[in-house]
N, C-alpha and C. Protein backbone atom coordinates (compact mmCIF):
# COMPACT_ATOMS: atom_id res chain seq x y z
N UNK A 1 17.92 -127.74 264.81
CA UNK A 1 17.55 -128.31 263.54
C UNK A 1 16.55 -129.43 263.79
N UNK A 2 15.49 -129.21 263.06
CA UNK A 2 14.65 -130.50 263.53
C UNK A 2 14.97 -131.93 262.74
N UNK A 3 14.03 -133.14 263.17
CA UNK A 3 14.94 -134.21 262.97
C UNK A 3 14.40 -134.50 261.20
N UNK A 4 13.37 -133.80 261.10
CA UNK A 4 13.12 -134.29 259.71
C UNK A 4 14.19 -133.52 258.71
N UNK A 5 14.76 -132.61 259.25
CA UNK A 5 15.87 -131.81 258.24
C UNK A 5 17.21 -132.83 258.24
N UNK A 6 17.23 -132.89 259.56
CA UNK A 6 18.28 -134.25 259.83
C UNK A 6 18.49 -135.31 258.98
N UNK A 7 17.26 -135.83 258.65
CA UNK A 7 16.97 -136.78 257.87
C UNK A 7 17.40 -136.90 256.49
N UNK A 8 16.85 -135.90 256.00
CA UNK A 8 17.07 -135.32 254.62
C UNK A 8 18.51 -135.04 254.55
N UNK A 9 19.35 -134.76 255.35
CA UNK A 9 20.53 -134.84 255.03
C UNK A 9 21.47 -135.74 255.10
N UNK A 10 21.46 -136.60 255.77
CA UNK A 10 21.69 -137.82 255.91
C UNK A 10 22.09 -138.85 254.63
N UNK A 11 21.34 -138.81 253.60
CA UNK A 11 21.62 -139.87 252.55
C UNK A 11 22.71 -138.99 251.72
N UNK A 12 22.54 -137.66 251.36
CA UNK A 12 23.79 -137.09 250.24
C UNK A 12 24.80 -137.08 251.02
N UNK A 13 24.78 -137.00 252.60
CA UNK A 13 26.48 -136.80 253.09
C UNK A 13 26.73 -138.07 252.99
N UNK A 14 26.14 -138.92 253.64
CA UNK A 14 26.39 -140.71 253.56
C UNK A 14 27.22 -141.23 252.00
N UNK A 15 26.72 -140.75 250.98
CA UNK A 15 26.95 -140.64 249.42
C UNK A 15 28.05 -140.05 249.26
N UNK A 16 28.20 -138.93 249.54
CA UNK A 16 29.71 -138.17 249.63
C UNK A 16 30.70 -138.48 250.53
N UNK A 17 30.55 -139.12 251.32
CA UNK A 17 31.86 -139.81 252.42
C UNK A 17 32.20 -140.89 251.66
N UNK A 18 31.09 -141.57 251.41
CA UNK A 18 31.32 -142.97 249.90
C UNK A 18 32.44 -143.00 249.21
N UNK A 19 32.06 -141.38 248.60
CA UNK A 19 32.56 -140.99 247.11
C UNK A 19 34.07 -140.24 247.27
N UNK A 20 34.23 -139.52 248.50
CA UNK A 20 35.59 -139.36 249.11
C UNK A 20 36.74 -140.38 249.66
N UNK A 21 35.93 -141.48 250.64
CA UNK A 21 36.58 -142.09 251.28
C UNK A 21 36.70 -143.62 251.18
N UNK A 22 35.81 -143.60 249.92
CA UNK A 22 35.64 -145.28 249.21
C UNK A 22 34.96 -145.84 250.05
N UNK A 23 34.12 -147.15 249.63
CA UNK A 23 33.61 -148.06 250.20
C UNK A 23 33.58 -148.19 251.85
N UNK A 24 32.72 -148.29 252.59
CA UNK A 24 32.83 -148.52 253.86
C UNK A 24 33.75 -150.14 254.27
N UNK A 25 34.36 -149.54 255.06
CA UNK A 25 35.61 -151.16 255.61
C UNK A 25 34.82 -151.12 257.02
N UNK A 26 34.86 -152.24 257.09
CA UNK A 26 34.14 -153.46 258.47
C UNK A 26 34.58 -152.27 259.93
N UNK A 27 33.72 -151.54 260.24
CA UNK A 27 34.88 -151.87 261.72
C UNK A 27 34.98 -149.71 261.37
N UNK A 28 34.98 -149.26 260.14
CA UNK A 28 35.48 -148.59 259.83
C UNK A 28 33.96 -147.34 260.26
N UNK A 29 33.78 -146.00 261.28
CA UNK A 29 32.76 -145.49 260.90
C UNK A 29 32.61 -144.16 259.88
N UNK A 30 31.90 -143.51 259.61
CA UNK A 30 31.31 -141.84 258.71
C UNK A 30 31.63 -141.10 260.28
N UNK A 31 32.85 -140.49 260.06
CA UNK A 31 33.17 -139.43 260.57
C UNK A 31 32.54 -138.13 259.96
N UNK A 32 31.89 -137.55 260.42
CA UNK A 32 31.29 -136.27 260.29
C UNK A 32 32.51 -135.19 260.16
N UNK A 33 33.68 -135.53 260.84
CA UNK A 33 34.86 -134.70 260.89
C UNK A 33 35.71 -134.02 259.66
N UNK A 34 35.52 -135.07 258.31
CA UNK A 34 35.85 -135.39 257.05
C UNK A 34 35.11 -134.39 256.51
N UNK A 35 33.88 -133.28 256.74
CA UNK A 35 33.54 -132.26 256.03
C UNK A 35 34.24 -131.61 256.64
N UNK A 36 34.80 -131.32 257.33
CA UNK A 36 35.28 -130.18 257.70
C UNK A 36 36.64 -129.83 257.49
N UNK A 37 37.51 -131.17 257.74
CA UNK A 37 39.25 -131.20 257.50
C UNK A 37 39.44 -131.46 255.99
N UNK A 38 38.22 -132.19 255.02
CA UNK A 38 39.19 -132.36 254.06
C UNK A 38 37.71 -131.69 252.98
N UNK A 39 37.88 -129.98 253.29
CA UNK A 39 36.70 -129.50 252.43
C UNK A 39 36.54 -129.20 250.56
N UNK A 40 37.95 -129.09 250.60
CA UNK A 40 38.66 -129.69 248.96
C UNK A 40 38.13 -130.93 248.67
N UNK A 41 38.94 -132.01 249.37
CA UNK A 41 38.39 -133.35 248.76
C UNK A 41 36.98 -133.33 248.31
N UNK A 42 35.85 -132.89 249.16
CA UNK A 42 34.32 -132.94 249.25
C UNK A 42 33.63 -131.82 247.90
N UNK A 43 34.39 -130.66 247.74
CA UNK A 43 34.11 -129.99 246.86
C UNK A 43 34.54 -130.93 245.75
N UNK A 44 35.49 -131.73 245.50
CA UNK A 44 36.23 -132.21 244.17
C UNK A 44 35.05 -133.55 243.95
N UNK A 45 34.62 -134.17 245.05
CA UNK A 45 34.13 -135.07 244.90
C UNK A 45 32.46 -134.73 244.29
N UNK A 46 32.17 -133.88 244.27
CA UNK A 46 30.67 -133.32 243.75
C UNK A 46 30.54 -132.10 242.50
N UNK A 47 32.05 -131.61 241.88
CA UNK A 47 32.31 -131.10 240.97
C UNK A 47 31.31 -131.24 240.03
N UNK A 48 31.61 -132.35 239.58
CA UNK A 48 30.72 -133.05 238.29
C UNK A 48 29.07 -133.31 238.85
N UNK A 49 28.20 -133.39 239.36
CA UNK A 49 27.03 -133.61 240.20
C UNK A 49 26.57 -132.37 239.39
N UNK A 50 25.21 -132.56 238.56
CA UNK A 50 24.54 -131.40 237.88
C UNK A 50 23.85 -130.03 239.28
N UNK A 51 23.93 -128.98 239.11
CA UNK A 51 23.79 -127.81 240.06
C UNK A 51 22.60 -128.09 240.67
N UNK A 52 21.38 -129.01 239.94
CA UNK A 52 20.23 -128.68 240.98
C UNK A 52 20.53 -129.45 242.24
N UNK A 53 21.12 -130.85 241.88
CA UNK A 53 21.44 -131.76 242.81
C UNK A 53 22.69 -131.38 243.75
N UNK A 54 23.66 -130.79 242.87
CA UNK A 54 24.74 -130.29 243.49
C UNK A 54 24.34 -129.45 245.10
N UNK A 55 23.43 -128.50 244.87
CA UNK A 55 22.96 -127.39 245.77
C UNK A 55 22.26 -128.11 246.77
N UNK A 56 21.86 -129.21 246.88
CA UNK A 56 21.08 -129.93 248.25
C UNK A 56 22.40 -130.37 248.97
N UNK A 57 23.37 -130.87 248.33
CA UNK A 57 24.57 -131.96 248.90
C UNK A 57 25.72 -130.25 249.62
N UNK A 58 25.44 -129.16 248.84
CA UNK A 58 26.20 -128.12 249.78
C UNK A 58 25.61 -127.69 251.10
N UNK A 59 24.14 -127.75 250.54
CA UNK A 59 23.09 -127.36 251.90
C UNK A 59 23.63 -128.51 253.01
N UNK A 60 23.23 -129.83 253.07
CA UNK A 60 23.99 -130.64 253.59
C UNK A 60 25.36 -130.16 254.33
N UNK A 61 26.42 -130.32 253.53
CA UNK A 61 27.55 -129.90 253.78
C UNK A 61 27.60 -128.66 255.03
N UNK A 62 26.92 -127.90 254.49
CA UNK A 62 27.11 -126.29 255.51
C UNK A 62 26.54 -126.67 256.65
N UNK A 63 25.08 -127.16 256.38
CA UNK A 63 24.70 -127.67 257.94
C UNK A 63 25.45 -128.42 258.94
N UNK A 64 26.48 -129.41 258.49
CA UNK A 64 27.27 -129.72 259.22
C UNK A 64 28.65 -129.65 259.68
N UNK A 65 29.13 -128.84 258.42
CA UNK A 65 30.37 -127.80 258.59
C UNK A 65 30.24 -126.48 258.09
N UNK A 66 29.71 -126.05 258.76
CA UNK A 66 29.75 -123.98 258.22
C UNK A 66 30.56 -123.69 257.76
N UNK A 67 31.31 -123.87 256.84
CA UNK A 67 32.34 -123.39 256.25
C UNK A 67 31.94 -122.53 254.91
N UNK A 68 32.68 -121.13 254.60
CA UNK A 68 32.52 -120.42 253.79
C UNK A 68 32.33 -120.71 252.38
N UNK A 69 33.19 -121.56 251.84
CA UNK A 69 32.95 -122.12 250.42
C UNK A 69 32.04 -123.19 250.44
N UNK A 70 31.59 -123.92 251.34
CA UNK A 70 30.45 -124.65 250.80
C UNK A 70 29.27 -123.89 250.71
N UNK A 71 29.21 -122.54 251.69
CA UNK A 71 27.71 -121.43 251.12
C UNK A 71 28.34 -121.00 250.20
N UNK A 72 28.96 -120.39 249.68
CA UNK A 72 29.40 -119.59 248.88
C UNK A 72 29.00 -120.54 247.39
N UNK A 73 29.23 -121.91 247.32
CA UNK A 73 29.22 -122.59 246.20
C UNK A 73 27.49 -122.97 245.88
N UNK A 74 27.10 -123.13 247.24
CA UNK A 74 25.44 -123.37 247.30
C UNK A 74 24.80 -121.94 246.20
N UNK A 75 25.34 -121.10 246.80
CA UNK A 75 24.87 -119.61 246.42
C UNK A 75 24.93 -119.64 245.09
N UNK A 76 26.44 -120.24 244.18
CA UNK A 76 26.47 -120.16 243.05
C UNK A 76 25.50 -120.99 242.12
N UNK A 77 25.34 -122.24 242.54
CA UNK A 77 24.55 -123.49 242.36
C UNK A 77 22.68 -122.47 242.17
N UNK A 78 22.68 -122.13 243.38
CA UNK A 78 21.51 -121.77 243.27
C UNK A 78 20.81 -120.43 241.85
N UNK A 79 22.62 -120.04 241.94
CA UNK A 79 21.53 -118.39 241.03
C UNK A 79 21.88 -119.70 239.56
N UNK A 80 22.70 -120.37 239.22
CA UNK A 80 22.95 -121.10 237.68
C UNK A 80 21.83 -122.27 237.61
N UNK A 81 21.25 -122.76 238.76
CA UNK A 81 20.03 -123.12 239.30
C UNK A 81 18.88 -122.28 238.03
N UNK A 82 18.71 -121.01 238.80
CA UNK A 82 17.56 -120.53 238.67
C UNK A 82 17.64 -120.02 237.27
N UNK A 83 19.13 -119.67 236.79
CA UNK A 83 19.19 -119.23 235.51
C UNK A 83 18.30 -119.74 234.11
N UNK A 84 18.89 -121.18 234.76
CA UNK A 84 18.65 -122.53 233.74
C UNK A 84 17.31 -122.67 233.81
N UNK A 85 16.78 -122.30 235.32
CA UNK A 85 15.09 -122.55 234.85
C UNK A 85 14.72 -121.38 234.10
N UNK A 86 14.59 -120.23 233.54
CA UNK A 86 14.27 -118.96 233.37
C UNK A 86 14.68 -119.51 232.16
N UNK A 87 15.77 -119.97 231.67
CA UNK A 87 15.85 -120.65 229.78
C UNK A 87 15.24 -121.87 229.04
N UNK A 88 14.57 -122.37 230.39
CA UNK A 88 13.58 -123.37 229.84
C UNK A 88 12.75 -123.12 228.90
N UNK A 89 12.50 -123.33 227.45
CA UNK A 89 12.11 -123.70 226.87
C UNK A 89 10.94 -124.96 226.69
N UNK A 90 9.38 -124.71 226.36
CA UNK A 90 8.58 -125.78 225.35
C UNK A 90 9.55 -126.00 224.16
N UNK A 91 9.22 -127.40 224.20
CA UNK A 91 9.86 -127.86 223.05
C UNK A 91 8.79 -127.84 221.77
N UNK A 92 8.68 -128.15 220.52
CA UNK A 92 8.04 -128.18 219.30
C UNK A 92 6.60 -128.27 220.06
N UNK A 93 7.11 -129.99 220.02
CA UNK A 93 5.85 -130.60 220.93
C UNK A 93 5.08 -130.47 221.68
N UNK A 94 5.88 -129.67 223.07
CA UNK A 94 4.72 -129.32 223.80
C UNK A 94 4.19 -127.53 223.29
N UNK A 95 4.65 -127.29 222.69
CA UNK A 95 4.25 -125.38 222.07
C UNK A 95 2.89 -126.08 221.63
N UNK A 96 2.96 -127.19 220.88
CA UNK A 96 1.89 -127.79 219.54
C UNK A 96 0.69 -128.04 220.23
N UNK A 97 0.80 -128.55 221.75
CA UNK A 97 0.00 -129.16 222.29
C UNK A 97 -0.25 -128.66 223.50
N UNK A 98 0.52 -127.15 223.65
CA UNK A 98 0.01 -126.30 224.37
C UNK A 98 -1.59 -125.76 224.53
């Protein structure tokens, strides 16, 4: 994996260990281990997260724990993803000023 992919993943898992494991304590580090043992918690914790954003934080996820339901959920993210763009709609406004 190169390091600029690295990179990019870095801030949503950082965000989701946050959002699982509360606030960072002094002393305390981001176990990388926590995607993998507690993959419920991590799914529950990004439930609510709208699908486009949702689908970067699974990509994330899989890259560092391959685990079946975080592709599997990416996969879903992605086709309700693409759905939603395909129902996009101009609004009044921009039809008018098309």
């Amino acid at each position: 994996m190169s390091e600029s992919s690295l990179r990019s993943y870095v801030s949503p898992l950082r965000t989701l260990f946050k959002r699982v494991e509360g606030p960072a304590i002094e002393g305390k580090e981001e176990d990388i281990k926590l995607f993998e043992k507690d993959c419920s918690k991590c799914m529950e914790a990004i439930k609510d997260v709208p699908a486009n954003k949702r689908r970067s934080k699974y990509a994330a996820l899989y890259a560092v724990a391959p685990i079946q339901a975080y592709k599997d959920d990416f996969e879903g993210d992605t086709k309700l993803y693409h759905t939603e763009l395909n129902k996009m709609e101009k609004t009044k406004d921009q039809r008018d000023n098309w």
